[in-house]
Protein backbone atom coordinates (compact mmCIF):
# COMPACT_ATOMS: atom_id res chain seq x y z
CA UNK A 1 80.96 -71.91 -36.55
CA UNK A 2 78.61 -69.52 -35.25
CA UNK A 3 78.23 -67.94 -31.69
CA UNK A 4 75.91 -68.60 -29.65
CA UNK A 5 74.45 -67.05 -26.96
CA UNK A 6 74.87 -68.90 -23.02
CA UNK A 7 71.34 -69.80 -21.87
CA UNK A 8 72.72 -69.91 -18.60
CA UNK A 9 74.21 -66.73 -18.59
CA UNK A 10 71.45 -64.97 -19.79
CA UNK A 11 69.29 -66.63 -16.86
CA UNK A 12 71.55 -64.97 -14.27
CA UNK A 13 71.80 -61.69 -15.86
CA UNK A 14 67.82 -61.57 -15.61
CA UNK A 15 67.91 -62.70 -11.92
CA UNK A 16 70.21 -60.29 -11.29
CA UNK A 17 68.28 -57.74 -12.70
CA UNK A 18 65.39 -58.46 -11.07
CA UNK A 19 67.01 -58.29 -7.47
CA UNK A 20 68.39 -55.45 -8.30
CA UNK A 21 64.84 -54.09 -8.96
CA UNK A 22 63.69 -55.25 -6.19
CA UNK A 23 66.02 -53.85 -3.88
CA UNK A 24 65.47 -50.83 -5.28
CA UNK A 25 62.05 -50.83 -4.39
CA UNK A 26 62.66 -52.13 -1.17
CA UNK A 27 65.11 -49.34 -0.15
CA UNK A 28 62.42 -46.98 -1.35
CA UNK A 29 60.13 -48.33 1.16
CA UNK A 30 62.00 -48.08 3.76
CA UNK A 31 63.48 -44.85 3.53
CA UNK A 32 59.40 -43.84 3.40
CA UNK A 33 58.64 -46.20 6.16
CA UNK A 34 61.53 -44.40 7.92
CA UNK A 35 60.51 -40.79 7.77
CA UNK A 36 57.06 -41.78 8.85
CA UNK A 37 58.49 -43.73 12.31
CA UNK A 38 60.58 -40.73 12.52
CA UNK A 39 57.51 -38.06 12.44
CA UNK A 40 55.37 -40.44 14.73
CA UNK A 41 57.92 -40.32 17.47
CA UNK A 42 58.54 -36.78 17.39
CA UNK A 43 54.78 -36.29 18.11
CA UNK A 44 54.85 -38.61 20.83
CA UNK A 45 57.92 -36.92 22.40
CA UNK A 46 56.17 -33.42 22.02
CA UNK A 47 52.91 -35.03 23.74
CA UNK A 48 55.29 -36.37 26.71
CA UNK A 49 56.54 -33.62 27.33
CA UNK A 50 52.87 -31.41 26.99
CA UNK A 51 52.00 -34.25 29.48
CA UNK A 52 54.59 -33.29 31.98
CA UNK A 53 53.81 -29.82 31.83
CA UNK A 54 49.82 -30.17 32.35
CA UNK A 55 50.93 -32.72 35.49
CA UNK A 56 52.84 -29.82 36.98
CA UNK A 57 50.23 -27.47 36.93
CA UNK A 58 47.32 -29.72 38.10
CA UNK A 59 49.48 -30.77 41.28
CA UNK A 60 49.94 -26.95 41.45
CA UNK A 61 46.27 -26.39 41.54
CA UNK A 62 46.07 -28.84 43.63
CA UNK A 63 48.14 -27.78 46.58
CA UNK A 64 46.90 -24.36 46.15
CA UNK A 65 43.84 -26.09 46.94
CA UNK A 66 44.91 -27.93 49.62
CA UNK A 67 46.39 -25.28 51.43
CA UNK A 68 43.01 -23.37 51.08
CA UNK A 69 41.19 -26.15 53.08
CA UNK A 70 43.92 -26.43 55.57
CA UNK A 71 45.36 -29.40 54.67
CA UNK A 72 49.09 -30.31 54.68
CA UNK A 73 50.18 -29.22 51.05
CA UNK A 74 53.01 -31.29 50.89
CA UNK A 75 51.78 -34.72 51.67
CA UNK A 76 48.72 -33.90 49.15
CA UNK A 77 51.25 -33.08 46.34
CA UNK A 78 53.27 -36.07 47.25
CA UNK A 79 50.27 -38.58 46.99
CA UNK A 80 48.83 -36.60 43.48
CA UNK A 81 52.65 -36.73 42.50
CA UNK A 82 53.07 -40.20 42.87
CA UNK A 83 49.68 -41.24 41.70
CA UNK A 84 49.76 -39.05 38.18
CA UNK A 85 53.38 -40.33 37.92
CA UNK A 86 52.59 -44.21 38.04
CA UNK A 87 49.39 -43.85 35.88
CA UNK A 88 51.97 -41.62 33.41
CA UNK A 89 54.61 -44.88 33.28
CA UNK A 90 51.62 -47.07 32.56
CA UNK A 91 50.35 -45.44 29.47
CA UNK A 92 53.84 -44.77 28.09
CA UNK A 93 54.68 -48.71 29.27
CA UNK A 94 51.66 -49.87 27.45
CA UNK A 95 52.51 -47.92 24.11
CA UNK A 96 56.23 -50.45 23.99
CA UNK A 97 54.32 -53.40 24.27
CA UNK A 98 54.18 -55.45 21.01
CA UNK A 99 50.63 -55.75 21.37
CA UNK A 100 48.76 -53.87 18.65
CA UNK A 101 45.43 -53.37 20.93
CA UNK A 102 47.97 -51.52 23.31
CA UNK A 103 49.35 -48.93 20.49
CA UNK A 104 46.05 -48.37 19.92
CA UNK A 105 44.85 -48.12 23.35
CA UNK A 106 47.42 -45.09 23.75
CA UNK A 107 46.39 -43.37 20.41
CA UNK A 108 42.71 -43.72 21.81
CA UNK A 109 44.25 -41.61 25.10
CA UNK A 110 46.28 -39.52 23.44
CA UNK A 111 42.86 -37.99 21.19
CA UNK A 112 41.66 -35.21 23.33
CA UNK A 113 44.69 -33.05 25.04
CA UNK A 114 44.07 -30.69 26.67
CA UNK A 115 46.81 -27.72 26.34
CA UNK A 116 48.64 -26.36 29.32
CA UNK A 117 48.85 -22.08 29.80
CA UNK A 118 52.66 -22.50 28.69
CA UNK A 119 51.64 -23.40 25.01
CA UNK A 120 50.20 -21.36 22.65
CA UNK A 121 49.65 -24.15 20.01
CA UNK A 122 47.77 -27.61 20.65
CA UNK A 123 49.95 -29.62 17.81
CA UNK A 124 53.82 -29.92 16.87
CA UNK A 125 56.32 -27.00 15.86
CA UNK A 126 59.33 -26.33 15.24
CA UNK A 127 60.78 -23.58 16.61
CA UNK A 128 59.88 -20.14 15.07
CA UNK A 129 59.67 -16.53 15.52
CA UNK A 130 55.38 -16.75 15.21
CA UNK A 131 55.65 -19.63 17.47
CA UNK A 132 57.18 -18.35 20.12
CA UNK A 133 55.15 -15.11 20.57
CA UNK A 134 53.43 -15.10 23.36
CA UNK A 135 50.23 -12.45 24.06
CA UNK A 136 50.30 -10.64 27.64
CA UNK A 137 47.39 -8.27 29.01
CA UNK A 138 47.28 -6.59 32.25
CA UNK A 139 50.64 -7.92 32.94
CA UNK A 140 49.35 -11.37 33.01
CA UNK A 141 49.82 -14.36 30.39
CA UNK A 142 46.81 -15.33 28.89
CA UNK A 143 47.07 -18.48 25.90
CA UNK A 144 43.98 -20.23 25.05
CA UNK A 145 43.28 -23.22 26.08
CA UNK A 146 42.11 -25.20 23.08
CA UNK A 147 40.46 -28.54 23.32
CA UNK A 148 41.45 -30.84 20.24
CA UNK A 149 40.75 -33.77 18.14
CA UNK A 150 44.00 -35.88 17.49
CA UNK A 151 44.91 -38.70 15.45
CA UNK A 152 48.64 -39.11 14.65
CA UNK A 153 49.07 -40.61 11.36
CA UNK A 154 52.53 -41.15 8.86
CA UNK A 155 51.55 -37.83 6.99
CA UNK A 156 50.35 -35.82 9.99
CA UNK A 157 48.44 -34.81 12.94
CA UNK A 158 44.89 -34.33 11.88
CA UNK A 159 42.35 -32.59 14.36
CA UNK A 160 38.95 -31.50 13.98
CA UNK A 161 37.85 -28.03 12.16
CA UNK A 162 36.12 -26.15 15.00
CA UNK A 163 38.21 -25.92 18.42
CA UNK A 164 36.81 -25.35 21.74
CA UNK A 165 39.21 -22.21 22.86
CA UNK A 166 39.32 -19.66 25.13
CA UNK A 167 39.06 -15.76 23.45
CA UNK A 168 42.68 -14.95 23.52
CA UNK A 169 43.35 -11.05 24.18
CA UNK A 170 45.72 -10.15 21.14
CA UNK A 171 44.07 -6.11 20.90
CA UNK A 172 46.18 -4.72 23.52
CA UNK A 173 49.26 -5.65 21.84
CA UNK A 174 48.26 -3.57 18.73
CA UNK A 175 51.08 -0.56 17.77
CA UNK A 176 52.45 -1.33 21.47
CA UNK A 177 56.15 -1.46 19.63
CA UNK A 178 58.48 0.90 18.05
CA UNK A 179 60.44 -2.05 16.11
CA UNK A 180 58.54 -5.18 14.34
CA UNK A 181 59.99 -8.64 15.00
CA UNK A 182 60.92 -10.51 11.99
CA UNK A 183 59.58 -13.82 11.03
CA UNK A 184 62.64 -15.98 10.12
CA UNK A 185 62.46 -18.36 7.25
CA UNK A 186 65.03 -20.55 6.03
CA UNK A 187 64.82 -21.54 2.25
CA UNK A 188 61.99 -21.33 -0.09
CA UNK A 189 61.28 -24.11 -2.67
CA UNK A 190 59.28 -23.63 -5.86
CA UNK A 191 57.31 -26.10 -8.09
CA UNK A 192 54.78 -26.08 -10.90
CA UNK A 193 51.46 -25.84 -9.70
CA UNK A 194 50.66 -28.00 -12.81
CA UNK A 195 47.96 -25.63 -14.08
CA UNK A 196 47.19 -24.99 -17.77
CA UNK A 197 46.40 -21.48 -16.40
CA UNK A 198 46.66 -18.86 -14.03
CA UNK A 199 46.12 -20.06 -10.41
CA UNK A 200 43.32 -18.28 -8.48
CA UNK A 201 42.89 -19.71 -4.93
CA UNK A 202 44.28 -21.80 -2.69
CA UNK A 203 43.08 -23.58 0.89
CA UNK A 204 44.42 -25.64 3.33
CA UNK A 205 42.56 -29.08 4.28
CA UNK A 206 41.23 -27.90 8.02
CA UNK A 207 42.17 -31.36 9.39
CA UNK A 208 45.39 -32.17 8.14
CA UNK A 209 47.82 -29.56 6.90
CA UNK A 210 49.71 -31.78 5.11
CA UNK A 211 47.02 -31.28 2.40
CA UNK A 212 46.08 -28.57 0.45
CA UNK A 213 44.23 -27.63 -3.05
CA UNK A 214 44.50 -25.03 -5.56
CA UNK A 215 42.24 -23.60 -8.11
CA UNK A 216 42.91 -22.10 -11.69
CA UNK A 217 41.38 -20.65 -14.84
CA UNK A 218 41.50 -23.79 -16.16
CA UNK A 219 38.57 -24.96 -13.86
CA UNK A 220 41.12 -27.89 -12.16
CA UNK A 221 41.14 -28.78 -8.75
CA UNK A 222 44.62 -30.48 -7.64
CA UNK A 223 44.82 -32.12 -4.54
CA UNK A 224 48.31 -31.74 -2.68
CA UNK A 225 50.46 -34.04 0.06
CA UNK A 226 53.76 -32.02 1.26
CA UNK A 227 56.57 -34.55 1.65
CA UNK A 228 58.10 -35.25 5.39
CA UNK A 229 60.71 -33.31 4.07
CA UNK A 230 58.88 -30.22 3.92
CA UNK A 231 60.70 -29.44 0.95
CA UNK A 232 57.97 -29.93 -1.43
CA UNK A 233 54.30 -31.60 -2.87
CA UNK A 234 53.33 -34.35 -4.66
CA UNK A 235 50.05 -34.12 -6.53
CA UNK A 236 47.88 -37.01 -5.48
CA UNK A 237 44.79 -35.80 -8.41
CA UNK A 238 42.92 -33.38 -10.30
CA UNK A 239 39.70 -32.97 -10.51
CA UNK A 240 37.58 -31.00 -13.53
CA UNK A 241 35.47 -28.56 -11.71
CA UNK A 242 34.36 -26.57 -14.25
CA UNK A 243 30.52 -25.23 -14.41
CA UNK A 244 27.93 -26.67 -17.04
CA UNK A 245 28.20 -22.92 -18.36
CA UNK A 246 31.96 -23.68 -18.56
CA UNK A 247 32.80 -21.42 -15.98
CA UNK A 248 35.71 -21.69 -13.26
CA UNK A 249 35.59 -21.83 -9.36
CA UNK A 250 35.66 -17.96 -7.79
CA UNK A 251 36.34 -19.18 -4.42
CA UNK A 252 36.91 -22.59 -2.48
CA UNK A 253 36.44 -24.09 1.07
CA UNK A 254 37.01 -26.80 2.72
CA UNK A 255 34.09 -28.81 4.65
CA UNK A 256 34.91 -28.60 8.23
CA UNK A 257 35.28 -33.12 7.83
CA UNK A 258 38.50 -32.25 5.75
CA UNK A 259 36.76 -34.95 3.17
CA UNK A 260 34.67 -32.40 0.46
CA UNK A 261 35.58 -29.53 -1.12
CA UNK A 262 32.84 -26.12 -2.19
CA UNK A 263 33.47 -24.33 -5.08
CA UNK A 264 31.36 -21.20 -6.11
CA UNK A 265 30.81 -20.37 -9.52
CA UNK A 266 27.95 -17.80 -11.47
CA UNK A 267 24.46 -17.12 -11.41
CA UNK A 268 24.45 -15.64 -14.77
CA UNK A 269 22.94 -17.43 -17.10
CA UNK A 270 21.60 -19.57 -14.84
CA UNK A 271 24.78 -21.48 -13.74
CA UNK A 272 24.94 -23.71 -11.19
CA UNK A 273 26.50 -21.69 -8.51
CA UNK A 274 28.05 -24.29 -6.09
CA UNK A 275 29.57 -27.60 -6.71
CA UNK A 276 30.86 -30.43 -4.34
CA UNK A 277 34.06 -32.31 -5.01
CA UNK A 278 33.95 -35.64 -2.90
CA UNK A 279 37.85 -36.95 -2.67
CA UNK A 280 36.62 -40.30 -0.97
CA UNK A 281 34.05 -41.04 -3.72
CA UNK A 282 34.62 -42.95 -6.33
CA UNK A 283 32.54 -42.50 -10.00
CA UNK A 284 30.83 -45.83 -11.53
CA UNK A 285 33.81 -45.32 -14.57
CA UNK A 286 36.02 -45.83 -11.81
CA UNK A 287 37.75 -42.38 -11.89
CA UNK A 288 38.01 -40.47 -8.35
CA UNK A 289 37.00 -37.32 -7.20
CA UNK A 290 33.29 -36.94 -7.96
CA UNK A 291 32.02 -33.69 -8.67
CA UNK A 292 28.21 -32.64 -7.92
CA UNK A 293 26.62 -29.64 -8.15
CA UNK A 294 23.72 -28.29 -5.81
CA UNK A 295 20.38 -27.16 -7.77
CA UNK A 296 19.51 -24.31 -5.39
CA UNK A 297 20.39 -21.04 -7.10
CA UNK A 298 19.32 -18.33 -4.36
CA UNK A 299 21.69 -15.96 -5.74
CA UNK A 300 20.11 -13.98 -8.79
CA UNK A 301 22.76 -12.81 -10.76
CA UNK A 302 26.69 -12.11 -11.47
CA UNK A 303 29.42 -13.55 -10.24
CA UNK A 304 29.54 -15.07 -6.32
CA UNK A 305 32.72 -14.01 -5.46
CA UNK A 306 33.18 -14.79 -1.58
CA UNK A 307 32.51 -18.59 0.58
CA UNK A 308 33.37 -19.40 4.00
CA UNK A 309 31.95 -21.73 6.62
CA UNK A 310 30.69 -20.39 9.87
CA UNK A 311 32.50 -21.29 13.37
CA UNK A 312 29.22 -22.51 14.93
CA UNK A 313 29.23 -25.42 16.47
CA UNK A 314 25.32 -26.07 16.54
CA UNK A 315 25.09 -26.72 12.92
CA UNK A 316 27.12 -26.65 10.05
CA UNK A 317 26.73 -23.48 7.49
CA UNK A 318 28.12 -21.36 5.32
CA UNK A 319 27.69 -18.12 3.72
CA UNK A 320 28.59 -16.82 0.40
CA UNK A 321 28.51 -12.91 -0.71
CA UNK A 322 28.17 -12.03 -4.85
CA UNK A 323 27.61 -8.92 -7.03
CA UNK A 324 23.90 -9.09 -6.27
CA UNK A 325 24.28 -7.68 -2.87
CA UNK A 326 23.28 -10.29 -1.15
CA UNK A 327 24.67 -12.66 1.62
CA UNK A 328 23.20 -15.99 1.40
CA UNK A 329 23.07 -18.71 4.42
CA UNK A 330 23.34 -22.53 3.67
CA UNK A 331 22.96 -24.96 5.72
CA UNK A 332 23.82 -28.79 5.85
CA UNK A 333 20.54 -30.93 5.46
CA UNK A 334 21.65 -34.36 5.13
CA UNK A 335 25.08 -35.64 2.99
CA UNK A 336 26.04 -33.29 0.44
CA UNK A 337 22.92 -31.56 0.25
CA UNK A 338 22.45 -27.96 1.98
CA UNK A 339 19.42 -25.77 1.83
CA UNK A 340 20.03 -21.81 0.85
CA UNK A 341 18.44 -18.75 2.86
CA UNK A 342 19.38 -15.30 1.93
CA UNK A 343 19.78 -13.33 5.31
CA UNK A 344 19.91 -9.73 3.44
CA UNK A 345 20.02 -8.96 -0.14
CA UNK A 346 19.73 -4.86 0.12
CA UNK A 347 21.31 -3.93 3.08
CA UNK A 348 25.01 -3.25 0.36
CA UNK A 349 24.34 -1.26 -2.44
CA UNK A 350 27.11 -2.80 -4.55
CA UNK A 351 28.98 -6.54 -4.54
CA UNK A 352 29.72 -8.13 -1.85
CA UNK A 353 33.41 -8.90 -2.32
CA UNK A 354 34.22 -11.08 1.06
CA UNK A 355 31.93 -13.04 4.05
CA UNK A 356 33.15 -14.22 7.08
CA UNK A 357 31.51 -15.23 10.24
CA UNK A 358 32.48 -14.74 13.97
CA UNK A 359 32.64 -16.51 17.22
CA UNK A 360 30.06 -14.43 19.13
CA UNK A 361 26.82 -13.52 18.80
CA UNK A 362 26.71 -15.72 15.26
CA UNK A 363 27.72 -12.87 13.46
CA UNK A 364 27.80 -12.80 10.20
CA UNK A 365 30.28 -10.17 8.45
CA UNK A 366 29.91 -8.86 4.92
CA UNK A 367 32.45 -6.14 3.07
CA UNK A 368 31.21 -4.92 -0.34
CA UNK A 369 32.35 -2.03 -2.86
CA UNK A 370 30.31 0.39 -1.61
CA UNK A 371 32.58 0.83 1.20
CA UNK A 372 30.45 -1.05 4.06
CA UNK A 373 31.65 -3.39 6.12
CA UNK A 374 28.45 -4.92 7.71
CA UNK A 375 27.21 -6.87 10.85
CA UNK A 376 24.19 -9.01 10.25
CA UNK A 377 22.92 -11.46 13.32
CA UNK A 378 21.84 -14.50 12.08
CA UNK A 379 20.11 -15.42 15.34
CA UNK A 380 17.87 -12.69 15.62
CA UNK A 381 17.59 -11.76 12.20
CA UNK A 382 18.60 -8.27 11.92
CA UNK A 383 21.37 -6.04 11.31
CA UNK A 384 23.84 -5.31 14.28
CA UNK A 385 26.25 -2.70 12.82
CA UNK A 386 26.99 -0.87 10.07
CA UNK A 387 30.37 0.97 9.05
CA UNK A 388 31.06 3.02 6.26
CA UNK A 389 35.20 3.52 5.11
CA UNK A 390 36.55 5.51 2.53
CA UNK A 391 37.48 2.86 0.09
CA UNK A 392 35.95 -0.42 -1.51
CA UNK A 393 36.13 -3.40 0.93
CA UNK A 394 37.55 -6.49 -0.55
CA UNK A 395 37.80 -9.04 1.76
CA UNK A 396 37.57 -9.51 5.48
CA UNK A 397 39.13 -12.00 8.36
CA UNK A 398 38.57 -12.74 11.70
CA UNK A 399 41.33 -12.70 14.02
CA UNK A 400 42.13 -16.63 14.93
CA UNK A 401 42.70 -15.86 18.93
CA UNK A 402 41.28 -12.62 19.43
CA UNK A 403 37.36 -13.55 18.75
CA UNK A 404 37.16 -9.27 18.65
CA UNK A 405 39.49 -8.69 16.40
CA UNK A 406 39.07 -8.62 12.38
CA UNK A 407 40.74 -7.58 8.74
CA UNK A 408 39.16 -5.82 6.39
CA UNK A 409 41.60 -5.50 2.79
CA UNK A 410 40.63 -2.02 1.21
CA UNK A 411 40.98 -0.48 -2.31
CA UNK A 412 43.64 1.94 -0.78
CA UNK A 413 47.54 1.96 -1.98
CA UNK A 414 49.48 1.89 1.09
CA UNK A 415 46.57 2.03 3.64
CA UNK A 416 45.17 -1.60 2.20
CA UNK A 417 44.57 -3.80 5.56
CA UNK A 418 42.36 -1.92 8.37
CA UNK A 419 42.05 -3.77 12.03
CA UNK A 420 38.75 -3.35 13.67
CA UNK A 421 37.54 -4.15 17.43
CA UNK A 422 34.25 -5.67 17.34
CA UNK A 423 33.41 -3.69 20.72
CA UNK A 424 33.92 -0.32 19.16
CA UNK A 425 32.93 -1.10 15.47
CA UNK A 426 33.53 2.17 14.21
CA UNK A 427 36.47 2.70 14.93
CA UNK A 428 39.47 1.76 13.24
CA UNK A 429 42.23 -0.08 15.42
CA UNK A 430 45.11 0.18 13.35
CA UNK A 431 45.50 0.68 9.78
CA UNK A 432 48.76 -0.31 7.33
CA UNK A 433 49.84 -1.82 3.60
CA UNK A 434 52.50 -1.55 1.18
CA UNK A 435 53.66 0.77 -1.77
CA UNK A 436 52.64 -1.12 -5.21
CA UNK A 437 55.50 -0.90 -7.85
CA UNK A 438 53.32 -2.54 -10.66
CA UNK A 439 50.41 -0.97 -10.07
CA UNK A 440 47.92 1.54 -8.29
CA UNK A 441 44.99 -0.43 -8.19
CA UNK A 442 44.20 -2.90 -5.68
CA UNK A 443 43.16 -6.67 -6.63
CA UNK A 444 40.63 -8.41 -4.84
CA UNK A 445 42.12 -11.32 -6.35
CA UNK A 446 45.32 -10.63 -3.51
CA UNK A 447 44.31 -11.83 -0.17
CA UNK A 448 45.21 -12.05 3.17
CA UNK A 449 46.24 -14.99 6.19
CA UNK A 450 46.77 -14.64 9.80
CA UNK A 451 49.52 -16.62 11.73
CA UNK A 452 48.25 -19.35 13.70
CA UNK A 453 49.43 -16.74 17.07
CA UNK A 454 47.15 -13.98 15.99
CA UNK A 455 49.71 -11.37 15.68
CA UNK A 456 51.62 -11.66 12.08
CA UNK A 457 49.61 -10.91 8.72
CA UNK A 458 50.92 -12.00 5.17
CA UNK A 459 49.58 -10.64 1.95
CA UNK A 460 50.02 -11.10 -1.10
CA UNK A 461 50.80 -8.79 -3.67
CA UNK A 462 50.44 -7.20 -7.15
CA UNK A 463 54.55 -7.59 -7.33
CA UNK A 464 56.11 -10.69 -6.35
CA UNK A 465 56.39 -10.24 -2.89
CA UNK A 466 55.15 -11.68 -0.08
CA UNK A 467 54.80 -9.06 2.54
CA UNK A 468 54.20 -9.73 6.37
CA UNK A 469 52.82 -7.60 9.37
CA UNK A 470 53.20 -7.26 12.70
CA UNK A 471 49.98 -6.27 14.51
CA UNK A 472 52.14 -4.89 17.52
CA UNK A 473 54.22 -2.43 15.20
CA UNK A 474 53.13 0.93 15.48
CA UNK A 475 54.58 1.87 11.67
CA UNK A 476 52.13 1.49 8.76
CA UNK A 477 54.73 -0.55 6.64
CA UNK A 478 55.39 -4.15 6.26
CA UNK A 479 57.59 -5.66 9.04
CA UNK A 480 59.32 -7.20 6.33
CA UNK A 481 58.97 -8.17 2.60
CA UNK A 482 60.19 -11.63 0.67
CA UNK A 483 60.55 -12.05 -2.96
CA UNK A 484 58.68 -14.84 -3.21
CA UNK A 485 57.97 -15.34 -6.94
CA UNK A 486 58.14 -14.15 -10.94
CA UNK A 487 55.01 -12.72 -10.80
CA UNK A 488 52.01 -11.54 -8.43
CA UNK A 489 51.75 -13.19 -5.56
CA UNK A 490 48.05 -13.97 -4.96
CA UNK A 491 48.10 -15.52 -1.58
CA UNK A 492 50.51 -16.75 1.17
CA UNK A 493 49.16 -19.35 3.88
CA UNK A 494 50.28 -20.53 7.17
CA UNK A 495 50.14 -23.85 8.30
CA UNK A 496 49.09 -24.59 11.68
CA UNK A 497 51.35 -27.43 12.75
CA UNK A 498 54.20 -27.16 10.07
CA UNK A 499 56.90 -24.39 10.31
CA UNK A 500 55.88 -23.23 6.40
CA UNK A 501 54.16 -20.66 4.64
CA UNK A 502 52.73 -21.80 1.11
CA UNK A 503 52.07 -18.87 -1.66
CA UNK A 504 50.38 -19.04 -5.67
CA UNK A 505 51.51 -16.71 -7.77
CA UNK A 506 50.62 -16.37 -11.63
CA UNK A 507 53.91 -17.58 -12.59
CA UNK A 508 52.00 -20.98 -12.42
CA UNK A 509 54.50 -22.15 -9.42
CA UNK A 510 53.32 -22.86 -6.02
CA UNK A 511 56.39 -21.47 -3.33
CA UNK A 512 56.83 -23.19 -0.06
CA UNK A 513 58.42 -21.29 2.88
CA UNK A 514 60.58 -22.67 5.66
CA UNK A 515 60.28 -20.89 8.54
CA UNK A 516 63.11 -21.54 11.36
């Protein structure tokens, strides 16, 4: 007699598979549902406790106040203390309530804060050596005071590209030290960039640093999310970017609405030179990511090697600098459309290698190969300054707090990085780089990134190091130096409200720092 199998036994063995599945996939969920309730509350604790802080120093002003007009200073603080503290309990009270309206009542509150003089940053950190620098001038403590958009979400704090601060005075503090202060970091991660070729840029979404893309050689765009864990990214999509002349990006930027990405290309051979990659549209095939590309072409020929968007609030605009010698202005003219105007196109006698624009004045800076680092005021329409260095000028970058203060990266081994004051202009602040092992030449593929505080500088490098400056170091060599990759390192990044530094390198792997 044959065997048979037991129809009954077979049923359970598929039921238990299937809740075995299933639990599976529920655990999964919840560990993800747990990290997010996790990184929630530790925003709201940090904005309790920013809360307290800003309380104490309005009463503060407040009695000062008080005492000025002759009034009793302690009754006044008593009735502020007591009213602030009961309209405190209420909002906090109202966030525990099981009512959904009332969570969202208190995220509605919680949008604009305002940041107290102890802070020095406007979202969460953890503790680290950048973080807790503090900037001091005339034996006073000055920290801007920046106004922000908030909206805490499971992957982050987002906020809005331009900030309403206060110039932060970060000059004084410039070779003020005999000894540089280290930036600790804790671990660094690697992963494959998942590029066919050689990575060339990489930016930071300007609303939610949990997002970032990177560019190759193989004209892809990838989109990344870094887990909770800060210990790595997922790739949420690529995107084909390359030109109709087959040609890959030069340079990115992010639109200030964190929601569209600018890539410049070519005017050779009458290449489109910018495209637009929309992450919230959607293509009538159904794929995401669509890609279009403007039909202005103001620049006339080679390569556009520089794009950056102004910080002016009164419209939105960027510039972009090529080996024409010109610096064109675009503005925004409706959705996705932006209308060109060159604001000099013979004032460099060579390529303009990097454009940047500055908080006063609407200045518009320009560095080029023939040594210039140039002024130009887009309000008035003329040139404001001109300086003249004794190398090619790759790149250049403002100073995040110090809205006087700027980088210019040089063709000079050992001397690369110059600081400039924008009240002198001519002359040089403070000067510094790094001995190249691999080579003597200087890439103006290898850039530069400030620290959120306004005093560190990373770089990358034509070995694989990362190296990192202290403004307030009076040597001319790196504070300190971190083997960071295989290869080159092209670029390290801060992020603004994560402890991390992220670098590309053309080992194809994208490094992630943890910074304690």
């Amino acid at each position: 007699m044959g065997l048979h199998p037991n129809p009954t036994e077979h049923h359970q063995n598929g039921v238990a598979s299937s809740r075995q599945e299933h639990e599976e996939t529920l655990l999964a969920l919840i560990e993800h549902r747990t990290r997010d309730v996790k990184h929630i509350s530790y925003c709201i604790s940090y904005y309790t406790s920013q809360l307290e802080e800003a309380e104490k120093s309005l009463l503060e002003s407040k009695s000062k106040l008080a005492r000025l007009r002759g009034l009793t200073g302690a009754s006044s603080s008593l009735v502020d203390t007591e009213h602030v503290k009961i309209e405190r309990e209420s909002k906090i009270g109202s966030f525990h309530k099981s009512d959904g309206s009332s969570k969202n009542h208190l995220r509605s509150k919680l949008r604009l804060v305002r940041v107290g003089s102890k802070f020095s940053h406007s979202v969460p950190l953890a503790p680290s050596s950048f973080a807790r620098s503090t900037v001091k001038s005339d034996n006073t403590q000055r920290i801007p005071a920046e106004q922000e958009s908030i909206e805490v979400q499971g992957r982050g704090c987002k906020r809005r590209f331009f900030e309403q601060k206060e110039a932060e005075e970060v000059i004084p503090l410039i070779c003020k030290s005999s000894s540089p202060e280290s930036v600790l970091y804790q671990a660094s991660n690697h992963f494959s960039s998942q590029h066919k070729r050689r990575v060339r840029c990489i930016a930071v979404c300007p609303v939610n640093d949990h997002q970032f893309v990177t560019s190759a050689l193989d004209g892809v765009v990838n989109l990344w999310e870094i887990h909770s864990s800060q210990s790595g990214a997922c790739l949420l999509r690529s995107t084909n970017c390359i030109s109709p002349q087959q040609r890959w990006p030069e340079d990115i930027v992010w639109h200030p609405d964190g929601n569209t990405l600018l890539s410049v290309y070519s005017a050779d051979g009458r290449d489109s030179q910018i495209s637009v990659t929309d992450f919230g549209r959607v293509k009538t095939d159904g794929r995401a990511n669509h890609v279009s590309f403007l039909e202005d072409k103001p620049h006339v020929t080679g390569v556009i090697n520089s794009i950056a968007f102004l910080p002016w609030e009164e419209n939105t605009s960027f510039v972009t600098g090529g080996t024409d010698h010109a610096v064109v202005l675009w503005r925004e003219n409706g959705h996705n459309k932006w209308k060109p105007e060159a604001l000099h196109r013979n004032l460099h006698s060579s390529a303009v290698m990097g454009v940047s624009g500055m908080q006063q004045k609407q200045l518009v800076l320009s560095v080029g190969k023939d040594k210039r680092i140039l002024g130009y005021d887009a309000n008035v329409g003329r040139k404001d300054f001109m300086h003249q260095v004794d190398s090619k000028c790759l790149s250049v970058l403002p100073n995040p707090c110090d809205f006087n203060l700027f980088m210019v990266q040089t063709g000079t081994p050992e001397r690369q990085l110059r600081l400039f004051d924008m009240r002198s202009r001519r002359s040089e602040v403070h000067g510094f780089g790094w001995k190249q092992e691999s080579s003597e030449s200087q890439s103006a593929l290898i850039n530069q990134d400030w620290s959120p505080n306004g005093v560190y500088i990373t770089s990358g490098s034509a070995d694989p190091m990362i190296h990192i400056f202290d403004i307030r170091y009076n040597g001319h060599k790196p504070s300190q130096s971190i083997e960071a990759h295989q290869k080159r390192v092209f670029r390290a990044m801060w992020l603004r409200s994560l402890p991390l530094l992220l670098s590309i390198s053309s080992d194809l792997h994208i490094g992630l720092h943890k910074i304690v």
